[in-house]
C-alpha atoms as a PDB file:
ATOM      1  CA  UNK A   1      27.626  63.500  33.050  1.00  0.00           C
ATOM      2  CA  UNK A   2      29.385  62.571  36.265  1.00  0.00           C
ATOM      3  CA  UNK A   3      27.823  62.779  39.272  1.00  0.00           C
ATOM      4  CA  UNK A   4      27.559  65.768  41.886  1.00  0.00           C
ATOM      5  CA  UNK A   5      29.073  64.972  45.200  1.00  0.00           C
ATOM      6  CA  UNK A   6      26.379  64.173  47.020  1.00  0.00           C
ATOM      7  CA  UNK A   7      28.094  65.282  50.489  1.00  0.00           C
ATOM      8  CA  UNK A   8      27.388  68.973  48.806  1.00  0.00           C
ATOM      9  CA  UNK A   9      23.786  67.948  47.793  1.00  0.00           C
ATOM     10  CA  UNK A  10      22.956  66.718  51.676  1.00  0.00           C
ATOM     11  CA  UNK A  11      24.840  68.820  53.358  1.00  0.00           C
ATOM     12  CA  UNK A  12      23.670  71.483  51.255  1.00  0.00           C
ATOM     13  CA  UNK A  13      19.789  70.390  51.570  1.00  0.00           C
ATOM     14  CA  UNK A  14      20.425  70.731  55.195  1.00  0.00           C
ATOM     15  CA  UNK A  15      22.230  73.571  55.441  1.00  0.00           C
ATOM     16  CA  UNK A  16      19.042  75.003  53.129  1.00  0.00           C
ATOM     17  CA  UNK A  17      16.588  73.222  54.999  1.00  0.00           C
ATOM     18  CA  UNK A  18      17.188  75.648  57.872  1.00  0.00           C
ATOM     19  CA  UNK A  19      18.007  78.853  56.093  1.00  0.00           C
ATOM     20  CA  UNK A  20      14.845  78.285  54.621  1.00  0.00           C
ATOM     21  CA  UNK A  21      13.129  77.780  57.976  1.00  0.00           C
ATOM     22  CA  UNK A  22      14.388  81.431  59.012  1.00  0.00           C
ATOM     23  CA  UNK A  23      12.965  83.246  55.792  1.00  0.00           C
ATOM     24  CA  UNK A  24       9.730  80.851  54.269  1.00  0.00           C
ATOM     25  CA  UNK A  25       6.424  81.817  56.012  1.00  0.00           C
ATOM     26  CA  UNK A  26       4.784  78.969  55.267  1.00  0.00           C
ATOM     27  CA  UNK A  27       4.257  75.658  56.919  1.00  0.00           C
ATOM     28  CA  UNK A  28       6.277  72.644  54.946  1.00  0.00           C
ATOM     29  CA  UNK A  29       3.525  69.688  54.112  1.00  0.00           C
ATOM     30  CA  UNK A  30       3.968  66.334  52.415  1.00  0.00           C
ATOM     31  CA  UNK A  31       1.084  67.151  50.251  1.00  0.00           C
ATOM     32  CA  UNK A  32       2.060  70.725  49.181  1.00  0.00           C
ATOM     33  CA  UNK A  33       1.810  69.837  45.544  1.00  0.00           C
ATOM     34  CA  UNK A  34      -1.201  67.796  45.313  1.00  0.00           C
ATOM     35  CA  UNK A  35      -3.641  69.761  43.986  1.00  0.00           C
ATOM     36  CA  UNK A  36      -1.625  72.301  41.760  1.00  0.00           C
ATOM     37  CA  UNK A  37       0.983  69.884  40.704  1.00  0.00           C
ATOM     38  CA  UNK A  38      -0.236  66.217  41.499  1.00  0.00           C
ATOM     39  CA  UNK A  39       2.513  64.755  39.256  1.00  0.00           C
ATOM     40  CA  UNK A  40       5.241  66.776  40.176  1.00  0.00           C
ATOM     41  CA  UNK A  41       7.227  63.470  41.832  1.00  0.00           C
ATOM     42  CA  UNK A  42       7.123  61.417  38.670  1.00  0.00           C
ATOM     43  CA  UNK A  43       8.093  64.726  36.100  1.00  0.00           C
ATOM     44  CA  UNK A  44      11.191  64.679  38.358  1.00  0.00           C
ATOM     45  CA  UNK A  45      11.948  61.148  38.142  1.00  0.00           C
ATOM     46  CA  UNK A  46      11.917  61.456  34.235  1.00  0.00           C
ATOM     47  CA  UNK A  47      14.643  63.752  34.025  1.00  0.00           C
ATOM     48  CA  UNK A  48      19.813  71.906  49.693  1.00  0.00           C
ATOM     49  CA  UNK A  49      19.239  75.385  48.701  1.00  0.00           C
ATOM     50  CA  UNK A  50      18.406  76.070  45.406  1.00  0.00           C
ATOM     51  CA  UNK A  51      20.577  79.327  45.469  1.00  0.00           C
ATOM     52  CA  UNK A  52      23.118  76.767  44.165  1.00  0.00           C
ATOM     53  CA  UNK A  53      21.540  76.636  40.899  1.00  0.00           C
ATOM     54  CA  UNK A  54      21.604  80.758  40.298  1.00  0.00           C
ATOM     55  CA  UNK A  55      23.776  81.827  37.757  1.00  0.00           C
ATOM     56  CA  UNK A  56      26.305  84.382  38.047  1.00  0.00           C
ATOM     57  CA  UNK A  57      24.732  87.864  36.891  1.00  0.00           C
ATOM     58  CA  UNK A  58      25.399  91.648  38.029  1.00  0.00           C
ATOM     59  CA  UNK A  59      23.973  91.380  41.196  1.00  0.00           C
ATOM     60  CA  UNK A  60      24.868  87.239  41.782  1.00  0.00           C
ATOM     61  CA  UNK A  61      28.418  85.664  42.630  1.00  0.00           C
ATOM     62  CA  UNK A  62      27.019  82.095  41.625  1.00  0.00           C
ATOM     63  CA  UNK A  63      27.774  79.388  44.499  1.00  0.00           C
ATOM     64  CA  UNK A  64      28.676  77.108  41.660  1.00  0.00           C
ATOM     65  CA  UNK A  65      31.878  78.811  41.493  1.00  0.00           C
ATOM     66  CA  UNK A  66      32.568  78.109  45.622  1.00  0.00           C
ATOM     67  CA  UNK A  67      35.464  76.113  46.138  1.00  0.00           C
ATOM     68  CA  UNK A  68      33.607  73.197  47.295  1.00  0.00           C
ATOM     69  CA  UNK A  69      31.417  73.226  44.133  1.00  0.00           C
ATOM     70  CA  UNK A  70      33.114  74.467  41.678  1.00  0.00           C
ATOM     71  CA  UNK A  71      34.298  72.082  38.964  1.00  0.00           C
ATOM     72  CA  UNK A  72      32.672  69.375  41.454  1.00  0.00           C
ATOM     73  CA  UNK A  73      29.204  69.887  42.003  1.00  0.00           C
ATOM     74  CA  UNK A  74      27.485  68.647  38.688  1.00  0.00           C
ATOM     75  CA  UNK A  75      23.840  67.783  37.220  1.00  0.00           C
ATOM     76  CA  UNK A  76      22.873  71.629  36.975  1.00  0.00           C
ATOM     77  CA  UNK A  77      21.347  70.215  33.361  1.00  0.00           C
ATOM     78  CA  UNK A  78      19.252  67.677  34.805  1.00  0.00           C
ATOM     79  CA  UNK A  79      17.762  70.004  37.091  1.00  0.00           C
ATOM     80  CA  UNK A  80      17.109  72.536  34.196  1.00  0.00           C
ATOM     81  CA  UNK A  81      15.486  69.511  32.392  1.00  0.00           C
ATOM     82  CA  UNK A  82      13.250  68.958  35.280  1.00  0.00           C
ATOM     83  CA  UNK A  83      12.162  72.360  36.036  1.00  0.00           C
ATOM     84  CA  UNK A  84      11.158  72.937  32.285  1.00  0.00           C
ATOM     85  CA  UNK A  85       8.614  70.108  31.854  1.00  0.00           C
ATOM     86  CA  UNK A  86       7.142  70.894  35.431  1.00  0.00           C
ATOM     87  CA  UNK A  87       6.853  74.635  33.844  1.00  0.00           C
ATOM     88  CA  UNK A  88       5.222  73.042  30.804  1.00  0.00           C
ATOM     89  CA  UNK A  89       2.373  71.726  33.036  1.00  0.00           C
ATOM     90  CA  UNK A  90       2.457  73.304  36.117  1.00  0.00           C
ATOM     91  CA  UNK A  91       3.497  77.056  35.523  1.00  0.00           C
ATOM     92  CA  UNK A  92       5.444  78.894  38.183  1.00  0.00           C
ATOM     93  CA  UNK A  93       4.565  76.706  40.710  1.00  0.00           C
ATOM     94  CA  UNK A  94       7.414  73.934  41.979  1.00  0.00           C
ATOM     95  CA  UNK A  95      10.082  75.683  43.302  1.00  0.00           C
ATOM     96  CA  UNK A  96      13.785  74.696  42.142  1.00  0.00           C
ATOM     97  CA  UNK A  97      14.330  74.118  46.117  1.00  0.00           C
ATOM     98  CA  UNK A  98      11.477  71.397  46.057  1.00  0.00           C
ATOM     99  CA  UNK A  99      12.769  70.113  42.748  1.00  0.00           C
ATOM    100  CA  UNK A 100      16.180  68.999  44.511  1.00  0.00           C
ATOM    101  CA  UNK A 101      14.962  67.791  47.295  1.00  0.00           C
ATOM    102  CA  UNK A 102      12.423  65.692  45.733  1.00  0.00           C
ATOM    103  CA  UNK A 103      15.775  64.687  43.184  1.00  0.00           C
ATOM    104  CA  UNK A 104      17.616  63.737  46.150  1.00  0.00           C
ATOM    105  CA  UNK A 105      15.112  61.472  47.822  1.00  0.00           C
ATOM    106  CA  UNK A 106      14.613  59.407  44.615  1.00  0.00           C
ATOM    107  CA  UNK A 107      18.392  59.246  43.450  1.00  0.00           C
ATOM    108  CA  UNK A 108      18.586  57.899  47.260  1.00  0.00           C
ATOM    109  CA  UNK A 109      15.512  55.184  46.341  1.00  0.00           C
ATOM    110  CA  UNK A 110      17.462  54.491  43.068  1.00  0.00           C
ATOM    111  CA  UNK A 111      20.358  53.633  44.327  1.00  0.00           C
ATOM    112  CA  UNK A 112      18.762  51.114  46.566  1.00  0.00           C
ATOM    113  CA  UNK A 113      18.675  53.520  49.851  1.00  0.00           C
ATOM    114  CA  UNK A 114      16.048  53.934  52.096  1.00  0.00           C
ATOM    115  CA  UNK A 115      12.817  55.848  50.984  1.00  0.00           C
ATOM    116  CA  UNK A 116      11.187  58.763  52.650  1.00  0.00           C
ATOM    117  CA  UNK A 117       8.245  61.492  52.773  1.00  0.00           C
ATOM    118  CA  UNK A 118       9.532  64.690  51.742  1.00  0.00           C
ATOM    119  CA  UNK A 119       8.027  67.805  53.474  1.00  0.00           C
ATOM    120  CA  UNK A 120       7.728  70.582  50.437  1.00  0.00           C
ATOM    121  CA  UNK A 121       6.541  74.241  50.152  1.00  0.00           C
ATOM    122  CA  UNK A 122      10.247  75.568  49.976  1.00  0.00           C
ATOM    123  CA  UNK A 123      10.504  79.231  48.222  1.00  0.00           C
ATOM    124  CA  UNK A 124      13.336  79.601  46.029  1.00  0.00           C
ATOM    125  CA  UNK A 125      16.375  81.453  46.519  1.00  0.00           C
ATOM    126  CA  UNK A 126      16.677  85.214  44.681  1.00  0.00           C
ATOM    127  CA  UNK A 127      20.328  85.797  45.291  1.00  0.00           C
ATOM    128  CA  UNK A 128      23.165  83.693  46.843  1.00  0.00           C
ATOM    129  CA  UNK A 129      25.542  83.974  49.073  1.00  0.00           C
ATOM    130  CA  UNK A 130      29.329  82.576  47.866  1.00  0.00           C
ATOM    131  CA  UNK A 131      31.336  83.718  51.258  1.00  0.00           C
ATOM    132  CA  UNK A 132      29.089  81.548  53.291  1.00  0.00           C
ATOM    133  CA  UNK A 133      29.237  78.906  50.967  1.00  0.00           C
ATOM    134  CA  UNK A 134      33.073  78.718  51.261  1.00  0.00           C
ATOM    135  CA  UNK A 135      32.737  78.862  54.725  1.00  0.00           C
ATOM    136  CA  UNK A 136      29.985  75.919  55.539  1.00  0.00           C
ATOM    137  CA  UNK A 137      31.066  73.447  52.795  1.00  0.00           C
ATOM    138  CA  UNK A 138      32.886  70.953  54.223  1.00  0.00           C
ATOM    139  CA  UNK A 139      36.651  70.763  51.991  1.00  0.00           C
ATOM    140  CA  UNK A 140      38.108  67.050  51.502  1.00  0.00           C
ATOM    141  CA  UNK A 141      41.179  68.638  52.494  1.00  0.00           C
ATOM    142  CA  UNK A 142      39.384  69.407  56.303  1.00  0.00           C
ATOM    143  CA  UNK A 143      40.820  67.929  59.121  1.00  0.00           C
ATOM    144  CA  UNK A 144      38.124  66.575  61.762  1.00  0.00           C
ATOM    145  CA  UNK A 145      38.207  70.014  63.806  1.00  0.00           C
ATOM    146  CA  UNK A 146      37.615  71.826  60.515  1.00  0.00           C
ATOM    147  CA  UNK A 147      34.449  69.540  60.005  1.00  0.00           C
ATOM    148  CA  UNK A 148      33.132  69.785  62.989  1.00  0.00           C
ATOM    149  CA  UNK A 149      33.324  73.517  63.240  1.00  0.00           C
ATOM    150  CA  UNK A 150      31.412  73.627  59.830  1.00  0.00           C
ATOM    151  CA  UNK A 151      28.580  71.354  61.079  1.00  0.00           C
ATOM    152  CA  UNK A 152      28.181  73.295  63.873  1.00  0.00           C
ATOM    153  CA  UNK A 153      27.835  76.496  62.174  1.00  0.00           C
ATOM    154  CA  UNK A 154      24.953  75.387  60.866  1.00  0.00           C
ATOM    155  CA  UNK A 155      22.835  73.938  63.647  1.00  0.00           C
ATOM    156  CA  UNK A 156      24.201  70.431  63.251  1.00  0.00           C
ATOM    157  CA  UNK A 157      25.689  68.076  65.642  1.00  0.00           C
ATOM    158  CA  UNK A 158      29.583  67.664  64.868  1.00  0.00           C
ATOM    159  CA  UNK A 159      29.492  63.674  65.777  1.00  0.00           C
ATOM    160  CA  UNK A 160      26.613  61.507  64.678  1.00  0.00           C
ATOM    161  CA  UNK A 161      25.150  64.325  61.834  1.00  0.00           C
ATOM    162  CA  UNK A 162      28.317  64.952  60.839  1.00  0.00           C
ATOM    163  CA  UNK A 163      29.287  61.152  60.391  1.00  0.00           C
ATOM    164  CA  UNK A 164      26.161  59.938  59.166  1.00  0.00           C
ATOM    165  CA  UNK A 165      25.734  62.944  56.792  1.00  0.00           C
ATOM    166  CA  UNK A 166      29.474  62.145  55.316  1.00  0.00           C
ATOM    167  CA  UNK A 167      27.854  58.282  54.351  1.00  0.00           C
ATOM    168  CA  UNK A 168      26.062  60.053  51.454  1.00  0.00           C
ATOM    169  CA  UNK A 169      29.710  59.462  50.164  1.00  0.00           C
ATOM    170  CA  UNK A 170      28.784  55.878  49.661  1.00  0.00           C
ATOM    171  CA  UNK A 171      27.970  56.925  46.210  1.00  0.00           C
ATOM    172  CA  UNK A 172      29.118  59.425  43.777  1.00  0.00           C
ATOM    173  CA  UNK A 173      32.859  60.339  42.549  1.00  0.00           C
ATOM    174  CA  UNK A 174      35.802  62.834  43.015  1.00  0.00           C
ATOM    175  CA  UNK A 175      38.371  64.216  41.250  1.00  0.00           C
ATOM    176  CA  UNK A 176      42.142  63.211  41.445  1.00  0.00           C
ATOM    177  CA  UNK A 177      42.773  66.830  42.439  1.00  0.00           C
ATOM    178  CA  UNK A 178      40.718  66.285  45.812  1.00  0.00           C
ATOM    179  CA  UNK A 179      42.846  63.310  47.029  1.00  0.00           C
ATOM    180  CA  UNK A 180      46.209  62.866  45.400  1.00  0.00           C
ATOM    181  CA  UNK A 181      47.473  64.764  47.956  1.00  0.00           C
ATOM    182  CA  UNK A 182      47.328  61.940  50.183  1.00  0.00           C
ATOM    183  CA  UNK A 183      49.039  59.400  47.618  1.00  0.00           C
ATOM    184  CA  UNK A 184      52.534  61.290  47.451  1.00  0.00           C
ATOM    185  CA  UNK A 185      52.860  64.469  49.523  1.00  0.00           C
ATOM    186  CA  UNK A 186      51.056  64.433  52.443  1.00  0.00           C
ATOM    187  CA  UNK A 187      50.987  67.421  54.557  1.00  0.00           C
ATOM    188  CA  UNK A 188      54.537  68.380  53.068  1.00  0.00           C
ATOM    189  CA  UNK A 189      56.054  65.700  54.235  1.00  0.00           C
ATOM    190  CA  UNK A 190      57.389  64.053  51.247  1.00  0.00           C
ATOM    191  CA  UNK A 191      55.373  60.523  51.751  1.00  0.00           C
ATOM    192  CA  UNK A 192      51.610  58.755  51.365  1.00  0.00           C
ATOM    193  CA  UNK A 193      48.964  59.720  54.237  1.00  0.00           C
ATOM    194  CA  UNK A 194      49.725  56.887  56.391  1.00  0.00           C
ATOM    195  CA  UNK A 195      45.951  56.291  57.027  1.00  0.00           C
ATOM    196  CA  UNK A 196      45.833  55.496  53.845  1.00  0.00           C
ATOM    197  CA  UNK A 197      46.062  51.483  53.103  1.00  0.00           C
ATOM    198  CA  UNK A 198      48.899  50.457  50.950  1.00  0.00           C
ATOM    199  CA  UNK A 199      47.268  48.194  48.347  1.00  0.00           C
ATOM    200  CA  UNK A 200      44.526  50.663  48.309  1.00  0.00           C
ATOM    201  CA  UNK A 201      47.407  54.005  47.591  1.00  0.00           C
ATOM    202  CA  UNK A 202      48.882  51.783  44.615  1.00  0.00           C
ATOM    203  CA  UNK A 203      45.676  51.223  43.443  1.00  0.00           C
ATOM    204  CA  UNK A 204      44.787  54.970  43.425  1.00  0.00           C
ATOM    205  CA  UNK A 205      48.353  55.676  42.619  1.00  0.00           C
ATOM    206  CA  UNK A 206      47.586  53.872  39.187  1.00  0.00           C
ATOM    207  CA  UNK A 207      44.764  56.423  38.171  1.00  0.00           C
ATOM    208  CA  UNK A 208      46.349  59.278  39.357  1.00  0.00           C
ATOM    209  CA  UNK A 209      49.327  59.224  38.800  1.00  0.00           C
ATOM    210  CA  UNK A 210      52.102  61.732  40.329  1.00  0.00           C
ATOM    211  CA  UNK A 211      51.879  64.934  38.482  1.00  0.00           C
ATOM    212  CA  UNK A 212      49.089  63.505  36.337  1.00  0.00           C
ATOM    213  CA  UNK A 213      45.457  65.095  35.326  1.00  0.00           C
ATOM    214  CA  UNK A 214      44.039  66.421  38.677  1.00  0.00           C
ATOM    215  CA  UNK A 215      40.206  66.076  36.411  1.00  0.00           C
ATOM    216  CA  UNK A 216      40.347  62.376  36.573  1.00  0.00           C
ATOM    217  CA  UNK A 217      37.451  61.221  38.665  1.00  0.00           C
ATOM    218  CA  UNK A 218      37.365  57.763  40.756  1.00  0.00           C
ATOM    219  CA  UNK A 219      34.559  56.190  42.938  1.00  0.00           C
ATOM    220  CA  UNK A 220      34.240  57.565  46.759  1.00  0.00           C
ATOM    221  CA  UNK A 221      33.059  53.936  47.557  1.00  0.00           C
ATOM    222  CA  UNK A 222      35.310  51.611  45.885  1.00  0.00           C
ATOM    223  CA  UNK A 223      33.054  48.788  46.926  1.00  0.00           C
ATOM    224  CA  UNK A 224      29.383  49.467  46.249  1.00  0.00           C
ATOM    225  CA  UNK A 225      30.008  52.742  44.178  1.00  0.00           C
ATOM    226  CA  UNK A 226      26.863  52.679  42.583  1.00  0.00           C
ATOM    227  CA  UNK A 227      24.692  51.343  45.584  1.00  0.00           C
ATOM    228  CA  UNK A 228      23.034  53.713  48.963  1.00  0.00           C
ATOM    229  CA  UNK A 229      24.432  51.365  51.394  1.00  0.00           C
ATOM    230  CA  UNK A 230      26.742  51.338  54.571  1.00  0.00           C
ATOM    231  CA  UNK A 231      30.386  49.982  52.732  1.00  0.00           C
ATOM    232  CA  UNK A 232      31.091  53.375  53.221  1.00  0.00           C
ATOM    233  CA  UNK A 233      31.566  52.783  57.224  1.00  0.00           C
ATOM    234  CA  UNK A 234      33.327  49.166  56.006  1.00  0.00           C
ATOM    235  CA  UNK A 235      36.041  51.126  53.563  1.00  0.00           C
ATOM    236  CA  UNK A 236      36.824  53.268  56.845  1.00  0.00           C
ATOM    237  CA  UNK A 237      37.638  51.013  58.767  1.00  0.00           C
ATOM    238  CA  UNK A 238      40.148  49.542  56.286  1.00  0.00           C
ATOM    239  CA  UNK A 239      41.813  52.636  55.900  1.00  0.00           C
ATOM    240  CA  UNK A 240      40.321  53.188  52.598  1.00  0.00           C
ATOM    241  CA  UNK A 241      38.521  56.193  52.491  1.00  0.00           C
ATOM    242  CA  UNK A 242      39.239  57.975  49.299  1.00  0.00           C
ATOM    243  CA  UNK A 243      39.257  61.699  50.644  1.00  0.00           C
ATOM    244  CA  UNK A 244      40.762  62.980  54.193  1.00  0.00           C
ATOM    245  CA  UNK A 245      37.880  64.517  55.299  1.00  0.00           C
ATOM    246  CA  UNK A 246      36.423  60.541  54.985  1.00  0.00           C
ATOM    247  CA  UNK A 247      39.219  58.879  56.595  1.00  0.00           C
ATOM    248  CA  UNK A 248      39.768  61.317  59.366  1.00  0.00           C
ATOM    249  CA  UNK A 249      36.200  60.345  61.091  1.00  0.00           C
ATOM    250  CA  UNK A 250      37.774  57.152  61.955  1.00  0.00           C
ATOM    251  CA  UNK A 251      41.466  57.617  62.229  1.00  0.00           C
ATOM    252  CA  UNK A 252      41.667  60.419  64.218  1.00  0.00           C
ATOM    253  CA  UNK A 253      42.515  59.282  67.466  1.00  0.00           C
ATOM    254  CA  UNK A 254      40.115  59.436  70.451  1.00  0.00           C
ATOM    255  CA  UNK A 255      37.810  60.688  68.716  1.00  0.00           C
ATOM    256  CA  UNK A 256      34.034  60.529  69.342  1.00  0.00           C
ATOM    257  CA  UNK A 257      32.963  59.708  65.648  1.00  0.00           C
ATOM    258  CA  UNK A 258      34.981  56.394  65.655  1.00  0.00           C
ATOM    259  CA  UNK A 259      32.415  54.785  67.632  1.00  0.00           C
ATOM    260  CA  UNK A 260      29.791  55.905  65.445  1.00  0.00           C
ATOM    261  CA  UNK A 261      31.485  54.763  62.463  1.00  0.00           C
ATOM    262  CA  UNK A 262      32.018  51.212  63.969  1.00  0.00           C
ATOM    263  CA  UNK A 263      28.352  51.367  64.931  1.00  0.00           C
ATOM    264  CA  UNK A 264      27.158  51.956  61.221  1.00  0.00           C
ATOM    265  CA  UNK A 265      29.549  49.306  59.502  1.00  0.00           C
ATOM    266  CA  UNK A 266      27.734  46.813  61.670  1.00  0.00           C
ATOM    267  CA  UNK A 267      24.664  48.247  61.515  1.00  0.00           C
ATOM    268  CA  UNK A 268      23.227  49.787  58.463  1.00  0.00           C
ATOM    269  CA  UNK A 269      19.870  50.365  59.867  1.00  0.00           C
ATOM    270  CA  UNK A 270      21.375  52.455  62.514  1.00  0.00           C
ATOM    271  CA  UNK A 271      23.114  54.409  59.350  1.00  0.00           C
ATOM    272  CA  UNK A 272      19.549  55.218  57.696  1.00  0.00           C
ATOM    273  CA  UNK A 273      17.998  56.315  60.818  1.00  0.00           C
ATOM    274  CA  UNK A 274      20.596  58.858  62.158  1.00  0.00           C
ATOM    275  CA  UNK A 275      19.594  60.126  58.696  1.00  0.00           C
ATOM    276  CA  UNK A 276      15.943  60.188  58.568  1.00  0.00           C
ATOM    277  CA  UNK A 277      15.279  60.878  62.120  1.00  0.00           C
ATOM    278  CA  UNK A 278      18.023  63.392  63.483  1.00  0.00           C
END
């Protein structure tokens, strides 16, 4: 199983996180699960919206199948897994919504992030909404305008949210179809992106090659690939950020995100609290 982007998982969470506020009529606690579910955290360590997880059916267009997620977003198994032993001892009462965030604060821990208390009582989804979801995904073919337009469609800020929120690619992978692009044709012209840095384009050249299986997945962190950490920042600076949507926060010029992602290659503290405490 490969992992989902987790770009779409935050961004997603966040994107939920105030849909949710607009429609849920209750008030979000730390402790909304203690009495009818005390072990809910650890069933989900055994195995965003949760409308992603609704299947396509008569009256559902599935937002799997949005061109962000589709063929990309991944795990929908896991999640399926984790929802049917909470069933098993806590009937119909963890929402799917709660069940990914919890997910994505303990992949986070895992991967040697930061840890955090999550604030639960989410309702699920009952339909889903595709257009939107093409809309407020951010593409890795988006230029820095086209990001920042999506984050602030949804309420965020388009500098340090949007940069900080783009470190969750600091783990995770994508697909050759997402990037190769940039190795051989970029924007029509005929040659490499020329953000991109050379040893790093023959080393991506070499698992994607021209014409070659657009499925073919490769690290977004070709440093720490495996670890929550800040080498995302590092890579950009380089000139080796695998997608454009990565390497345009820094090499778009005057831009106000190159600061910011100077400030969190030095300072990986001041990464994990632009995400914890927008």
């Amino acid at each position: 199983m490969h992992s989902p982007s987790p770009l779409v998982v935050i961004f997603g969470l966040a994107y939920g996180i105030l849909i949710g506020g607009w429609f849920a009529n209750g008030q979000l606690s730390s402790t909304f699960y203690d009495q009818t579910c005390p072990y809910a955290s650890c069933i989900i360590r055994e195995g965003c919206d949760g409308s992603i997880l609704l299947d396509n059916s008569p009256t559902i267009q599935s937002e799997k199948e949005a061109i962000a997620n589709n063929n990309s977003a991944r795990g929908f198994d896991v999640v399926d897994t984790m929802k049917a032993k909470l069933e098993s001892i806590c009937p119909a009462t963890v929402s799917c919504a709660d069940i990914l965030t919890i997910a994505a604060q303990q992949s986070v821990s895992l991967a040697e992030g930061p840890s955090w208390t999550n604030l639960l009582g989410r309702r699920d989804s009952t339909t889903a909404n595709r257009t939107l979801a093409n809309l407020n995904i951010p593409s890795p073919f988006d230029t820095l305008d086209g990001l920042k337009f999506k984050f602030t469609n949804v309420g965020l800020n388009n500098n340090t949210d949007l940069v900080a929120l783009s470190g969750a690619h600091t783990f995770g992978r994508a697909q050759c179809r997402t990037f190769s692009n940039r190795l051989y044709d970029f924007n029509n012209t005929g040659l490499p992106d020329p953000t991109l840095n050379t040893t790093y384009l023959q080393t991506l050249r070499q698992i994607c090659p021209q014409g070659g299986n657009g499925s073919v997945i490769t690290n977004l962190d070709f440093t720490t690939p495996n670890a929550f950490d800040n080498n995302y920042f590092s890579n950009l600076l380089s000139n080796e950020g695998l997608l454009q949507s990565d390497q345009e926060l820094f090499s778009t010029a005057g831009a106000d995100t190159v600061d910011i992602v100077n400030n969190f290659s030095a300072n990986q503290s001041a990464f994990f609290e632009a995400l914890w405490n927008p």
